[in-house]
PDB file of N, CA and C in Angstrom:
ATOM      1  N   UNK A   1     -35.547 111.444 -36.973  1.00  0.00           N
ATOM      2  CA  UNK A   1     -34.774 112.433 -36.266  1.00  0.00           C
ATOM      3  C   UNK A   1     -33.444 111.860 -35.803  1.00  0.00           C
ATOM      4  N   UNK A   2     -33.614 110.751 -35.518  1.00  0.00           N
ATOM      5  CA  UNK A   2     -31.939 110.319 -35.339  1.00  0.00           C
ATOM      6  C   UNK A   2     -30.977 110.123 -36.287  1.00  0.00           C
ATOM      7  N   UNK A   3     -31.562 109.902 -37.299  1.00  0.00           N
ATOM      8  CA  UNK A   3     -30.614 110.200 -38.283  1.00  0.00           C
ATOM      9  C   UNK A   3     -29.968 111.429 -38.932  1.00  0.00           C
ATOM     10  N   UNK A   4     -30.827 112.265 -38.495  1.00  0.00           N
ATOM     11  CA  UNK A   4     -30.483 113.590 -38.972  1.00  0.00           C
ATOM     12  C   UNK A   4     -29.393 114.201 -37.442  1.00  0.00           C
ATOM     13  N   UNK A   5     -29.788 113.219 -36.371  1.00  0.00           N
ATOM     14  CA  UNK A   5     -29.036 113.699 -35.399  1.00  0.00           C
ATOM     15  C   UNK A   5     -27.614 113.085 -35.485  1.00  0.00           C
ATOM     16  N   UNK A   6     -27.546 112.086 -35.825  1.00  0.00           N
ATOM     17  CA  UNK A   6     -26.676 111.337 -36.179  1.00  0.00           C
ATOM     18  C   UNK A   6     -25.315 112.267 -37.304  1.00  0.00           C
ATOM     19  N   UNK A   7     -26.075 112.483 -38.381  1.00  0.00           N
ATOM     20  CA  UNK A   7     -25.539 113.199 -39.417  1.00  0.00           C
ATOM     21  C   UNK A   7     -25.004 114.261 -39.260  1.00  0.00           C
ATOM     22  N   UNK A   8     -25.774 114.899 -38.079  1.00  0.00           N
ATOM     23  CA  UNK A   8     -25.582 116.524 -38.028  1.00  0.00           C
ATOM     24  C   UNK A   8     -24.735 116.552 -36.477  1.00  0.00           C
ATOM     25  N   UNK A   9     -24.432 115.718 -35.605  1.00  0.00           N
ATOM     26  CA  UNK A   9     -23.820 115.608 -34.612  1.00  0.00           C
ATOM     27  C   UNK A   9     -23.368 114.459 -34.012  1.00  0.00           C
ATOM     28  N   UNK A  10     -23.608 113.067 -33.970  1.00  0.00           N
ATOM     29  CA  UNK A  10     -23.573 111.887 -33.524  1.00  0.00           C
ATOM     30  C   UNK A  10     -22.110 111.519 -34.104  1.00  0.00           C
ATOM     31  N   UNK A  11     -22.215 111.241 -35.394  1.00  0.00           N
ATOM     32  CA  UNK A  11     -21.389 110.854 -36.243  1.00  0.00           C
ATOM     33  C   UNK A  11     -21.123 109.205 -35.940  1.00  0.00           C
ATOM     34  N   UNK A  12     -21.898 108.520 -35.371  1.00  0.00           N
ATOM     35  CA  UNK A  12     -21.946 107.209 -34.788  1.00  0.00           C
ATOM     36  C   UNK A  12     -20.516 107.398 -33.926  1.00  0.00           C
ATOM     37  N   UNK A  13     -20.622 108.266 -32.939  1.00  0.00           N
ATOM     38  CA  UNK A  13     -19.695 108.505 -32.128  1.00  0.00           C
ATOM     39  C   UNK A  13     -19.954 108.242 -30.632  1.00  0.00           C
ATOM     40  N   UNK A  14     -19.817 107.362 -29.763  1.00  0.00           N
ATOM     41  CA  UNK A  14     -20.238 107.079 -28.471  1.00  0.00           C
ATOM     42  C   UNK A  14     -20.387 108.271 -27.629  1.00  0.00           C
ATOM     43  N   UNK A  15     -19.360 109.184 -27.716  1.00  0.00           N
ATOM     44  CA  UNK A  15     -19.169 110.457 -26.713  1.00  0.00           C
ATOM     45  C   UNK A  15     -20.118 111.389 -27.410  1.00  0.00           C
ATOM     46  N   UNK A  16     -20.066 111.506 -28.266  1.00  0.00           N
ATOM     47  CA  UNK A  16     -21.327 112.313 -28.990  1.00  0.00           C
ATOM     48  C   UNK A  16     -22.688 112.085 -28.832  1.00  0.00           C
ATOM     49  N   UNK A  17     -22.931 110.825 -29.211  1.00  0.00           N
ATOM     50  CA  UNK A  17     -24.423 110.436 -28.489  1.00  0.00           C
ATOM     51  C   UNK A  17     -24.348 110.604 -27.179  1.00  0.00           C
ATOM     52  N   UNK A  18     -23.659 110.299 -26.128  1.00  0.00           N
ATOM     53  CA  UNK A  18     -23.446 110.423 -25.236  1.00  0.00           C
ATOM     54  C   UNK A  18     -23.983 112.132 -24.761  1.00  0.00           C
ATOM     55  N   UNK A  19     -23.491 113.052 -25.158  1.00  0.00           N
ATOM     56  CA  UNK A  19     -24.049 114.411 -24.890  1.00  0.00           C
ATOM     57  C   UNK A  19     -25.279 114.900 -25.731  1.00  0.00           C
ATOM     58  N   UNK A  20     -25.322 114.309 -26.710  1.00  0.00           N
ATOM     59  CA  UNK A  20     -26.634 114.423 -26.969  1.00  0.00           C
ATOM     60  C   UNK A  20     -27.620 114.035 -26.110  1.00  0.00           C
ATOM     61  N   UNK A  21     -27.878 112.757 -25.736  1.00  0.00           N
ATOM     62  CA  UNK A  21     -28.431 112.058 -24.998  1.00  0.00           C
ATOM     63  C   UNK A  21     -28.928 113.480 -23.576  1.00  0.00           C
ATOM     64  N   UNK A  22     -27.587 113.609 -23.207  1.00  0.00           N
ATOM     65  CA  UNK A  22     -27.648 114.519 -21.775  1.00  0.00           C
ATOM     66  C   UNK A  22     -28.630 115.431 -21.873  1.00  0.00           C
ATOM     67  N   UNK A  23     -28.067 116.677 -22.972  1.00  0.00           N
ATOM     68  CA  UNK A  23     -28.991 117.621 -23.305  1.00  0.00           C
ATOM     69  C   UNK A  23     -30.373 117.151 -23.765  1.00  0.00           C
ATOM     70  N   UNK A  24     -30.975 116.616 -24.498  1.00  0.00           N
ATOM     71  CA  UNK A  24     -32.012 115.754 -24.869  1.00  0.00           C
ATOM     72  C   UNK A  24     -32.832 115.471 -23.668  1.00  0.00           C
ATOM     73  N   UNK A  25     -32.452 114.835 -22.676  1.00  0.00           N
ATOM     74  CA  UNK A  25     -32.847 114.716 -21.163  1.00  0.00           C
ATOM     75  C   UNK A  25     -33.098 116.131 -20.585  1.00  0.00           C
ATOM     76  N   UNK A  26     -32.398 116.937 -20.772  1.00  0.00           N
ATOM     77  CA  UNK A  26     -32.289 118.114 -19.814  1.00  0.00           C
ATOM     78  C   UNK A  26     -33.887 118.642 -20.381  1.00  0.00           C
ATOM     79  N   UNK A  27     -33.388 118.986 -21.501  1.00  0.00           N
ATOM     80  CA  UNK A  27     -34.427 119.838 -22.167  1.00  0.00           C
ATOM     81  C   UNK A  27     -35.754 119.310 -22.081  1.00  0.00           C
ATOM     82  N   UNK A  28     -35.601 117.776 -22.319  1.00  0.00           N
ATOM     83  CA  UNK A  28     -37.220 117.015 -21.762  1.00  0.00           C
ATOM     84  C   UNK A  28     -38.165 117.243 -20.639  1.00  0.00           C
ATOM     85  N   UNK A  29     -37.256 117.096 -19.756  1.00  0.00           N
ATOM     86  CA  UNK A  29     -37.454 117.533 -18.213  1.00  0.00           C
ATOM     87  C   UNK A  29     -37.935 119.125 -18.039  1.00  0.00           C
ATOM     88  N   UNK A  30     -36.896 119.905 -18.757  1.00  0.00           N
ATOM     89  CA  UNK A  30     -37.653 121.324 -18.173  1.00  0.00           C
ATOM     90  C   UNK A  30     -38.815 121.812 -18.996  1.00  0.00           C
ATOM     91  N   UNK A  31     -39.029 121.318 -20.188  1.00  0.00           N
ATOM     92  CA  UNK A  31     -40.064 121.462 -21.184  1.00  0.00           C
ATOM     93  C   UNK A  31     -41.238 120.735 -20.893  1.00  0.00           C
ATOM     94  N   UNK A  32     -41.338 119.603 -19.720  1.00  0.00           N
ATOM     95  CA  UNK A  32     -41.872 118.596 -19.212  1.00  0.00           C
ATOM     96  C   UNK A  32     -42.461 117.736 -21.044  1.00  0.00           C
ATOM     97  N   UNK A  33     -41.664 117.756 -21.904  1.00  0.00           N
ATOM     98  CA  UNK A  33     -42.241 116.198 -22.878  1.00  0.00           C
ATOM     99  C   UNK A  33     -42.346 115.597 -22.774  1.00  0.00           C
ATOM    100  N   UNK A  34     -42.579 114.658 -23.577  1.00  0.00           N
ATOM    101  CA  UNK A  34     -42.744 113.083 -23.342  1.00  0.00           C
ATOM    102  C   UNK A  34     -41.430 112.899 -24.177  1.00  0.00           C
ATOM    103  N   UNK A  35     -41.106 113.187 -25.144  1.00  0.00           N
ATOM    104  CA  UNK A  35     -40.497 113.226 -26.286  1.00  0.00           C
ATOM    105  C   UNK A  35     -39.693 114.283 -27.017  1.00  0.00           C
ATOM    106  N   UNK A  36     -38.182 113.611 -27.773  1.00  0.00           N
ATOM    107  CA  UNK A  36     -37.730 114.777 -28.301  1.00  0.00           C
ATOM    108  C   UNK A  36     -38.611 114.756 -30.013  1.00  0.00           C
ATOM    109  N   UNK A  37     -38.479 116.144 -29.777  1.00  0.00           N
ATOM    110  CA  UNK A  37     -39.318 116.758 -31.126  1.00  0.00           C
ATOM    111  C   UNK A  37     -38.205 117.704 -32.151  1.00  0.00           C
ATOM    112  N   UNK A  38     -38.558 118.456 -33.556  1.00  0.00           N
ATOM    113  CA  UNK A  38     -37.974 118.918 -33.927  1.00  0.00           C
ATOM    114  C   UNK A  38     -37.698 120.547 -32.914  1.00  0.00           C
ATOM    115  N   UNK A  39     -37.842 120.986 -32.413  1.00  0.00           N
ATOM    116  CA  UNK A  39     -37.546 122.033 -31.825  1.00  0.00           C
ATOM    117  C   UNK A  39     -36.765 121.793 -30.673  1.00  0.00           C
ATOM    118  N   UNK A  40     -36.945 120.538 -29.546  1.00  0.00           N
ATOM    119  CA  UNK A  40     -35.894 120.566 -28.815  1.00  0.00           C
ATOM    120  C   UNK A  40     -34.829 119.308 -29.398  1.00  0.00           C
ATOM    121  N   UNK A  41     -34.280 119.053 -30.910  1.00  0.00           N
ATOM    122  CA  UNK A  41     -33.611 118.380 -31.335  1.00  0.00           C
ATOM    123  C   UNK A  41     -32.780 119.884 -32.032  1.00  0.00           C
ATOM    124  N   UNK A  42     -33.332 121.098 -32.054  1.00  0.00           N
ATOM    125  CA  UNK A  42     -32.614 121.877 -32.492  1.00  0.00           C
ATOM    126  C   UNK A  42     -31.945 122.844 -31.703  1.00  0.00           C
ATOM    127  N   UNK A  43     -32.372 122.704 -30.777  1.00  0.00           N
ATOM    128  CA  UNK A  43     -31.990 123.376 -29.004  1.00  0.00           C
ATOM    129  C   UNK A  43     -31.136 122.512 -29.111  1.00  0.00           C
ATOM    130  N   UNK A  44     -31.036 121.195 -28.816  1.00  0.00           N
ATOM    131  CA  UNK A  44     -29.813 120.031 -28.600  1.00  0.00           C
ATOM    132  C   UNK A  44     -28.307 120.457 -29.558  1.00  0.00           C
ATOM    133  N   UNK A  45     -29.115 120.668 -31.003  1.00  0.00           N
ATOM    134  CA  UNK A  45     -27.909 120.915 -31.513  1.00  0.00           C
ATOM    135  C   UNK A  45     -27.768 122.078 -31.314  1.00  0.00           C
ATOM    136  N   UNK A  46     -28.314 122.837 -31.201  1.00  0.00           N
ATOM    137  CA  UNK A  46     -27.323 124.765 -31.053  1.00  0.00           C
ATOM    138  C   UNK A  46     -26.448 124.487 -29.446  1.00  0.00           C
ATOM    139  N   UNK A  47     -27.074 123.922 -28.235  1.00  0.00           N
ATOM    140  CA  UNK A  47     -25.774 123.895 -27.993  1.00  0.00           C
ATOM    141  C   UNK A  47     -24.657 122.877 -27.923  1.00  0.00           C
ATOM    142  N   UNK A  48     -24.398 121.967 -29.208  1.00  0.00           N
ATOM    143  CA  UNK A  48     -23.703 121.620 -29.109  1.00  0.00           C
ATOM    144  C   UNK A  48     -22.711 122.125 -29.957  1.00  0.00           C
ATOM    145  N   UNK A  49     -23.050 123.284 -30.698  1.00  0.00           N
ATOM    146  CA  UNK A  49     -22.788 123.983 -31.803  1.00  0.00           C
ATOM    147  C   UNK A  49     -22.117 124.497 -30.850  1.00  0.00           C
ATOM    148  N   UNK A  50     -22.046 125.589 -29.873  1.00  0.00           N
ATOM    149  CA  UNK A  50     -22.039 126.421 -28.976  1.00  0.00           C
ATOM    150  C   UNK A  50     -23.164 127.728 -29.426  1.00  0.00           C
ATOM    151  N   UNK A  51     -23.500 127.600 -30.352  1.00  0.00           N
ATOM    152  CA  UNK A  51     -24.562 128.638 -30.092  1.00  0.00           C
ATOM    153  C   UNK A  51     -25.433 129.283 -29.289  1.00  0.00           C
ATOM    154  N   UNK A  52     -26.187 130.382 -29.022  1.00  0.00           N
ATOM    155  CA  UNK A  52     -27.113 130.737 -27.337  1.00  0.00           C
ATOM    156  C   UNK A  52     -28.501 129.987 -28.091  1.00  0.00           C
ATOM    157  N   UNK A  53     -29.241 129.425 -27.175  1.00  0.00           N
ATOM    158  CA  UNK A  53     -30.521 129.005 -27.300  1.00  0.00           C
ATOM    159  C   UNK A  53     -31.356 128.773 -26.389  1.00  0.00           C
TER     160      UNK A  53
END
């Protein structure tokens, strides 16, 4: 999954991981996971897309 996060948003970009990271956290917390999974790795990216999710 990080590579695909990487590919699809990271771009081995510090500020990019950087908000990934954030949202990734957020969504962990209110979903209570342990872990990001494919569904909140796709929440992560829609909004970084700006998409609603």
């Amino acid at each position: 999954m990080i590579g695909f996060a990487d590919a699809h948003a990271g771009h081995d970009n510090f500020r990019a991981w950087a908000k990934i990271t954030a949202h990734a956290a957020r969504a962990l917390a209110r979903l209570d996971r342990p872990a990001v999974d494919r569904e909140v790795l796709g929440w992560v990216l829609s909004k970084l897309s700006g998409r609603a999710g």
